[in-house]
Protein backbone atom coordinates (compact mmCIF):
# COMPACT_ATOMS: atom_id res chain seq x y z
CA UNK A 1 0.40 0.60 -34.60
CA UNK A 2 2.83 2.68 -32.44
CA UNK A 3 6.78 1.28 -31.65
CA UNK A 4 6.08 2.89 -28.13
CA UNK A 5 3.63 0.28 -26.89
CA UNK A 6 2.28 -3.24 -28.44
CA UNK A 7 0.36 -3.64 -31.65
CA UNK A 8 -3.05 -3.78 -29.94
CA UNK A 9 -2.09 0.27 -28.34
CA UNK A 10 -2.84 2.85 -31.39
CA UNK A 11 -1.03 5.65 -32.10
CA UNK A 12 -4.26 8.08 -31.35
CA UNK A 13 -4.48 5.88 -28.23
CA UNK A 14 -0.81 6.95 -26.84
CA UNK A 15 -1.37 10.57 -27.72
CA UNK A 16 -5.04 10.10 -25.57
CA UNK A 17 -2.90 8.58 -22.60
CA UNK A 18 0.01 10.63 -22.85
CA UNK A 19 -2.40 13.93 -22.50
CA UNK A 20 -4.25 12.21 -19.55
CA UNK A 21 -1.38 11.92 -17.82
CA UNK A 22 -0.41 15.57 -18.05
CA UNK A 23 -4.16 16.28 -17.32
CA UNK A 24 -4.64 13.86 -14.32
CA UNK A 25 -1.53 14.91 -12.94
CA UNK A 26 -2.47 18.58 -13.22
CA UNK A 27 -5.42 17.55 -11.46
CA UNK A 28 -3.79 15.50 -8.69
CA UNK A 29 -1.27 18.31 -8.06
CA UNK A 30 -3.60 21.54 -7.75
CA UNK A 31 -6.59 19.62 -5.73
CA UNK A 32 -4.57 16.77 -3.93
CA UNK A 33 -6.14 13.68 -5.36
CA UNK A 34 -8.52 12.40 -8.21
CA UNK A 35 -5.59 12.46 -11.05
CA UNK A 36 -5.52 8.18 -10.36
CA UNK A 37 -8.66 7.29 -10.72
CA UNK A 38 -9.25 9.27 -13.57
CA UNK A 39 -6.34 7.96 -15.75
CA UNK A 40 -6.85 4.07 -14.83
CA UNK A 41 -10.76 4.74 -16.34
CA UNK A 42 -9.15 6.49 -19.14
CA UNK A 43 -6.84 3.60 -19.17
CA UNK A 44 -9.54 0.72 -19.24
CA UNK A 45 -10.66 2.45 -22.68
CA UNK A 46 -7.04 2.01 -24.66
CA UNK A 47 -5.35 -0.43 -23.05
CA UNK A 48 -5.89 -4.40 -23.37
CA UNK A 49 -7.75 -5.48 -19.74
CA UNK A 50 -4.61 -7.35 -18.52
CA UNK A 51 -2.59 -4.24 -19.12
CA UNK A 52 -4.45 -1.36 -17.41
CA UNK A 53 -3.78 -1.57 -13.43
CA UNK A 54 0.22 -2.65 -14.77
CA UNK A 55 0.40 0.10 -16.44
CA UNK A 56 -1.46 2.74 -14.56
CA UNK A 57 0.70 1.84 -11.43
CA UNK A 58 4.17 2.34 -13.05
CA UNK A 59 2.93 5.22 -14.69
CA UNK A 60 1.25 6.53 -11.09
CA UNK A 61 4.37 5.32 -9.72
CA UNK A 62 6.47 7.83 -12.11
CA UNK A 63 3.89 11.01 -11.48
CA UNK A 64 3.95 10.54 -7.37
CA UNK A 65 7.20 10.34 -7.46
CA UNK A 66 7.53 13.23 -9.09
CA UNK A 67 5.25 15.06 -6.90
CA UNK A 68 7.32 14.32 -4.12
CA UNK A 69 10.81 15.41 -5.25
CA UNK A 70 9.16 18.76 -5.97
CA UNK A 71 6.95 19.38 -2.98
CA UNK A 72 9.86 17.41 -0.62
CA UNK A 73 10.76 19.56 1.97
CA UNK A 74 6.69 19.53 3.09
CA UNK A 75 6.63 15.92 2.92
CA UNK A 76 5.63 15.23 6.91
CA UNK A 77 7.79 12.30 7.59
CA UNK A 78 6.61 11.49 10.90
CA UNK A 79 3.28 10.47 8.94
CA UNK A 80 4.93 8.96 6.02
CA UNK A 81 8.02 6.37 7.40
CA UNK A 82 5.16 4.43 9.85
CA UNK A 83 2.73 4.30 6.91
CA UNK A 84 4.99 2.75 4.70
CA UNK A 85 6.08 0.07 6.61
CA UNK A 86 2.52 -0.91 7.62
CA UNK A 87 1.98 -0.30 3.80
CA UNK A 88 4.57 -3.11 3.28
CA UNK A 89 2.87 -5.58 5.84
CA UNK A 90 -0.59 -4.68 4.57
CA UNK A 91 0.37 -5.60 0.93
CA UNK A 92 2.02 -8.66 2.00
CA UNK A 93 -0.84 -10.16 3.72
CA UNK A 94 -2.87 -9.07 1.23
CA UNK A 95 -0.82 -11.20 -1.27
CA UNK A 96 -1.29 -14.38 0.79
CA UNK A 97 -5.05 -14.51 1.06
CA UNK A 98 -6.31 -17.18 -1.36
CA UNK A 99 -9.66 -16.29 -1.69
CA UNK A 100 -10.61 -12.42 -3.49
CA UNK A 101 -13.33 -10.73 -0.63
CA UNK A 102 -16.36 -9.34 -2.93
CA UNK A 103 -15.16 -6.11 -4.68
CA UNK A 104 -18.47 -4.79 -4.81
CA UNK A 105 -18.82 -4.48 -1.09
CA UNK A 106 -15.07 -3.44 -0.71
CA UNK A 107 -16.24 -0.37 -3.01
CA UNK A 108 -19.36 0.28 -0.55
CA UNK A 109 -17.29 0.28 2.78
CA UNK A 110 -14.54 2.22 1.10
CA UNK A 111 -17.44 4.98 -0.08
CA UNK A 112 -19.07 4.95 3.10
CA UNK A 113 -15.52 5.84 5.04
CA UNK A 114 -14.67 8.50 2.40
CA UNK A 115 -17.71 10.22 3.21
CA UNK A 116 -17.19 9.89 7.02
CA UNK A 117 -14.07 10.96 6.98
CA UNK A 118 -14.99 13.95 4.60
CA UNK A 119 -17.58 15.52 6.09
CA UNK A 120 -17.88 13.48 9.72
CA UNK A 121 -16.34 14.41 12.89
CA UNK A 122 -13.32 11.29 12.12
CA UNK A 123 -10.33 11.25 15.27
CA UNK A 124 -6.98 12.10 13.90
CA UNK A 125 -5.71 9.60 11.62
CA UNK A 126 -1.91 10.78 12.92
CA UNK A 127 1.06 9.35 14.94
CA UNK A 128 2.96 6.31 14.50
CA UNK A 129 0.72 3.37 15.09
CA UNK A 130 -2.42 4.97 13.76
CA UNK A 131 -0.08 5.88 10.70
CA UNK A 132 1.29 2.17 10.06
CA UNK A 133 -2.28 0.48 10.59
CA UNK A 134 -3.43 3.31 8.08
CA UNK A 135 -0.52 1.82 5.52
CA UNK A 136 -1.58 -1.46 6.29
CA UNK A 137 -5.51 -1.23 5.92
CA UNK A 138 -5.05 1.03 2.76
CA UNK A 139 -2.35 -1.25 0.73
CA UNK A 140 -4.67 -4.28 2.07
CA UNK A 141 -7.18 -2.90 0.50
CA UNK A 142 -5.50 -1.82 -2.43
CA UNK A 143 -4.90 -5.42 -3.86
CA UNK A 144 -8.81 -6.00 -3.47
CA UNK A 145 -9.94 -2.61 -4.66
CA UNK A 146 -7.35 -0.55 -6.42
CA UNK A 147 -8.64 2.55 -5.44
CA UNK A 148 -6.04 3.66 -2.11
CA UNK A 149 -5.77 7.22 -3.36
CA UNK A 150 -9.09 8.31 -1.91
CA UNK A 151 -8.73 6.56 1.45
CA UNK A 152 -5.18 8.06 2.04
CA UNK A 153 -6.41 11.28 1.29
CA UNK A 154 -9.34 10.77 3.51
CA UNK A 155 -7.04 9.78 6.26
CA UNK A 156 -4.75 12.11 6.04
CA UNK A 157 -7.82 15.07 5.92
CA UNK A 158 -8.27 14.21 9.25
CA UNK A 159 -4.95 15.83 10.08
CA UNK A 160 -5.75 19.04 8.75
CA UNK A 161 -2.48 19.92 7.37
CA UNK A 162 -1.78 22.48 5.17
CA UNK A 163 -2.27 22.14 1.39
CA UNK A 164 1.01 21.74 0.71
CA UNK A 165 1.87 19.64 3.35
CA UNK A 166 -1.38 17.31 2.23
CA UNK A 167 -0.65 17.23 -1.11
CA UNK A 168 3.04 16.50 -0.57
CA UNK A 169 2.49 13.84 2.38
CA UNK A 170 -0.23 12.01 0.18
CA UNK A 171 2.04 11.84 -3.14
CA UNK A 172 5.23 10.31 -0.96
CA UNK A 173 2.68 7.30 0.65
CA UNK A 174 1.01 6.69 -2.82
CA UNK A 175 4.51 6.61 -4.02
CA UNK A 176 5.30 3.90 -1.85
CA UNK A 177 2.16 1.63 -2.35
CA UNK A 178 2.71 2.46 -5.91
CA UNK A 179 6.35 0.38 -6.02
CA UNK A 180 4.58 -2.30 -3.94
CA UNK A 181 2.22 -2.63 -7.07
CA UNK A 182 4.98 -2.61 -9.72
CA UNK A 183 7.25 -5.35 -7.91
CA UNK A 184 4.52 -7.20 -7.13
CA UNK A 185 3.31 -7.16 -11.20
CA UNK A 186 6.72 -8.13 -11.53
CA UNK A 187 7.22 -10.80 -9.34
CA UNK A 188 4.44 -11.99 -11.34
CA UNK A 189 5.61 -11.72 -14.97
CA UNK A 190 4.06 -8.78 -16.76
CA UNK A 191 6.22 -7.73 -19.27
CA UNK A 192 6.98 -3.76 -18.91
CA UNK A 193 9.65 -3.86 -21.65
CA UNK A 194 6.53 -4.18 -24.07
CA UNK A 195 4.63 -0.85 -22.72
CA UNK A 196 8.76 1.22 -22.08
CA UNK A 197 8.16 3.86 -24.46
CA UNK A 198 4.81 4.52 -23.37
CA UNK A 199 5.09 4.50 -19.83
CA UNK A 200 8.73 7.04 -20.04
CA UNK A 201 6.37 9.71 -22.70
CA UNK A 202 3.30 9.24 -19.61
CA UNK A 203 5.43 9.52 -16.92
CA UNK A 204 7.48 12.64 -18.48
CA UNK A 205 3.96 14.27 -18.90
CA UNK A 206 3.16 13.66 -15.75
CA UNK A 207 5.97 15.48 -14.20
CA UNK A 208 4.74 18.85 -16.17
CA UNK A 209 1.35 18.24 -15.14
CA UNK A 210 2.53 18.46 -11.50
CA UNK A 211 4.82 21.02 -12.34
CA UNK A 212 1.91 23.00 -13.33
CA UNK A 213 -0.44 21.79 -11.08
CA UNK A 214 1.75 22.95 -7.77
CA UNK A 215 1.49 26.54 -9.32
CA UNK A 216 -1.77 26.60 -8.91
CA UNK A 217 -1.50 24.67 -5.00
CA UNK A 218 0.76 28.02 -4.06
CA UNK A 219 -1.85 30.28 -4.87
CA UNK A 220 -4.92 28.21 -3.11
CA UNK A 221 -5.72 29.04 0.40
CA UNK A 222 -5.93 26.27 3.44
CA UNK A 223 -9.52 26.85 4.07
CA UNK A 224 -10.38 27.18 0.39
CA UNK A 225 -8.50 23.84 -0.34
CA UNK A 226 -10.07 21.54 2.39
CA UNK A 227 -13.46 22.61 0.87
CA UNK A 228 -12.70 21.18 -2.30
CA UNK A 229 -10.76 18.48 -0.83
CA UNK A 230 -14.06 17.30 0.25
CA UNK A 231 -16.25 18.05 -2.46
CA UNK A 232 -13.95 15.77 -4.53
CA UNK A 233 -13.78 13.18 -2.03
CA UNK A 234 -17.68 13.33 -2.08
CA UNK A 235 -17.87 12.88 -6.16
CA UNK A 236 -15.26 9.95 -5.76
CA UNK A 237 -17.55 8.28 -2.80
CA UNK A 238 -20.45 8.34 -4.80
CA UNK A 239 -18.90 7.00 -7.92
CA UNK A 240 -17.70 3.80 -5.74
CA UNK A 241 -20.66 3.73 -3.98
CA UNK A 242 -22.96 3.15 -8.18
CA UNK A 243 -20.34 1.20 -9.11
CA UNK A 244 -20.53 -1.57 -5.98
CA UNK A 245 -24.54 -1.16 -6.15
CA UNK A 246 -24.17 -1.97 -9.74
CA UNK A 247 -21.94 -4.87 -9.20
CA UNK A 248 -24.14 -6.50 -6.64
CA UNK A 249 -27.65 -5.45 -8.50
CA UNK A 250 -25.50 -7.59 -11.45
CA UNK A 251 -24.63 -10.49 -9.22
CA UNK A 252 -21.06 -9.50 -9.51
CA UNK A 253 -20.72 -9.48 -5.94
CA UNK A 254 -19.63 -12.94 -5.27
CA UNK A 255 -16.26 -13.69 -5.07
CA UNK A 256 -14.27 -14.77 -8.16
């Protein structure tokens, strides 16, 4: 038992999540994205089930954020200010629909554009409408799927910005979508107080992770990092794409 989390949290379990969250974050910082998905698996394994996608989204909240105070000045706002209000209209309509789409197929149809847009010949994702419907379809998603990271990144590969410019743009929309999450978790009674210490020691780890991360970024070249931009997008596609196969071979395709 641990006075930074509930009694159900071990102390061997903080000290697991606390160094995922420097190591994700490293990870999210030096490549552009997988850090997320990482920690909410790593998550799944330490956390009650009820807990994990709270959590993980205050904590993702905390490391984006972070990311994007130190890589702000190549934060391309022209991308970013559309997307988040789309983000905001996407989430809210997401909220309202009453009955959950399969998540199984979500998963395939997110893989399947991930690839395309990795290693197809996908139209600019850029400018102000194609940047709000972007926000919308990704935070509509997002309550169905959890998994927005990849698809922004996707999107925004289309661009072909610069690493830093990627990097930075893609940690100030997930930042966004991120405090969607946490109000919304709120709105519906979790209770953060519980998981405090826990999420401040992550979160705090998180920020050196991306400290140390962006050293690495300033030393990568352009060409070098779109190349394993999209080997990593690849690895994430696939893993969505056994994971919905699985679901549906299960039966777990249905809606709940």
């Amino acid at each position: 038992m641990t006075p930074l989390a509930p009694e159900a949290v071990g102390t061997l379990d903080v000290a697991v999540l606390v160094a995922s969250s420097f190591a994700t974050s490293f990870v999210s910082a030096s490549l552009g994205i997988g850090g997320g998905l990482i920690l909410v698996a790593i998550a799944g394994l330490t956390l009650p089930a009820a807990a994990v996608i709270p959590v993980h989204g205050v904590v993702q909240l905390g490391s984006n954020a972070g990311r994007t105070l130190l890589m702000r000045d190549h934060v391309d706002r022209a991308i970013l200010v559309p997307f988040l209000l789309g983000s905001a209209v996407g989430a809210g309509v997401g909220g309202l629909i009453a009955v959950e789409l399969p998540p199984a197929a979500l998963q395939l149809v997110l893989a399947c554009f991930i690839l395309w847009s990795a290693w197809g010949r996908t139209p600019a994702f850029g400018g102000g409408r194609a940047s709000a419907f972007g926000g919308a379809a990704s935070a509509l998603f997002g309550m169905f799927v959890g998994a927005t990271g990849p698809m922004i990144a996707a999107m925004l590969k289309t661009l072909r910005l610069g690493r830093l410019e990627h990097v930075a743009t893609h940690a100030a929309c997930m930042t966004g979508q991120h405090l969607l999450k946490v109000l919304a978790f709120g709105a519906l009674g979790f209770g953060f107080a519980a998981y405090a210490g826990l999420i401040v020691l992550m979160i705090a780890a998180g920020f050196a992770g991306t400290w140390a991360g962006r050293h690495v970024l300033l030393r990568r070249g352009d060409t070098d990092f779109h190349r394993v931009l999209a080997v990593l997008l690849t690895i994430l596609a696939l893993r969505l794409l056994w994971v919905g196969l699985s679901a549906l071979l299960k039966g777990g395709g249905a809606p709940a």
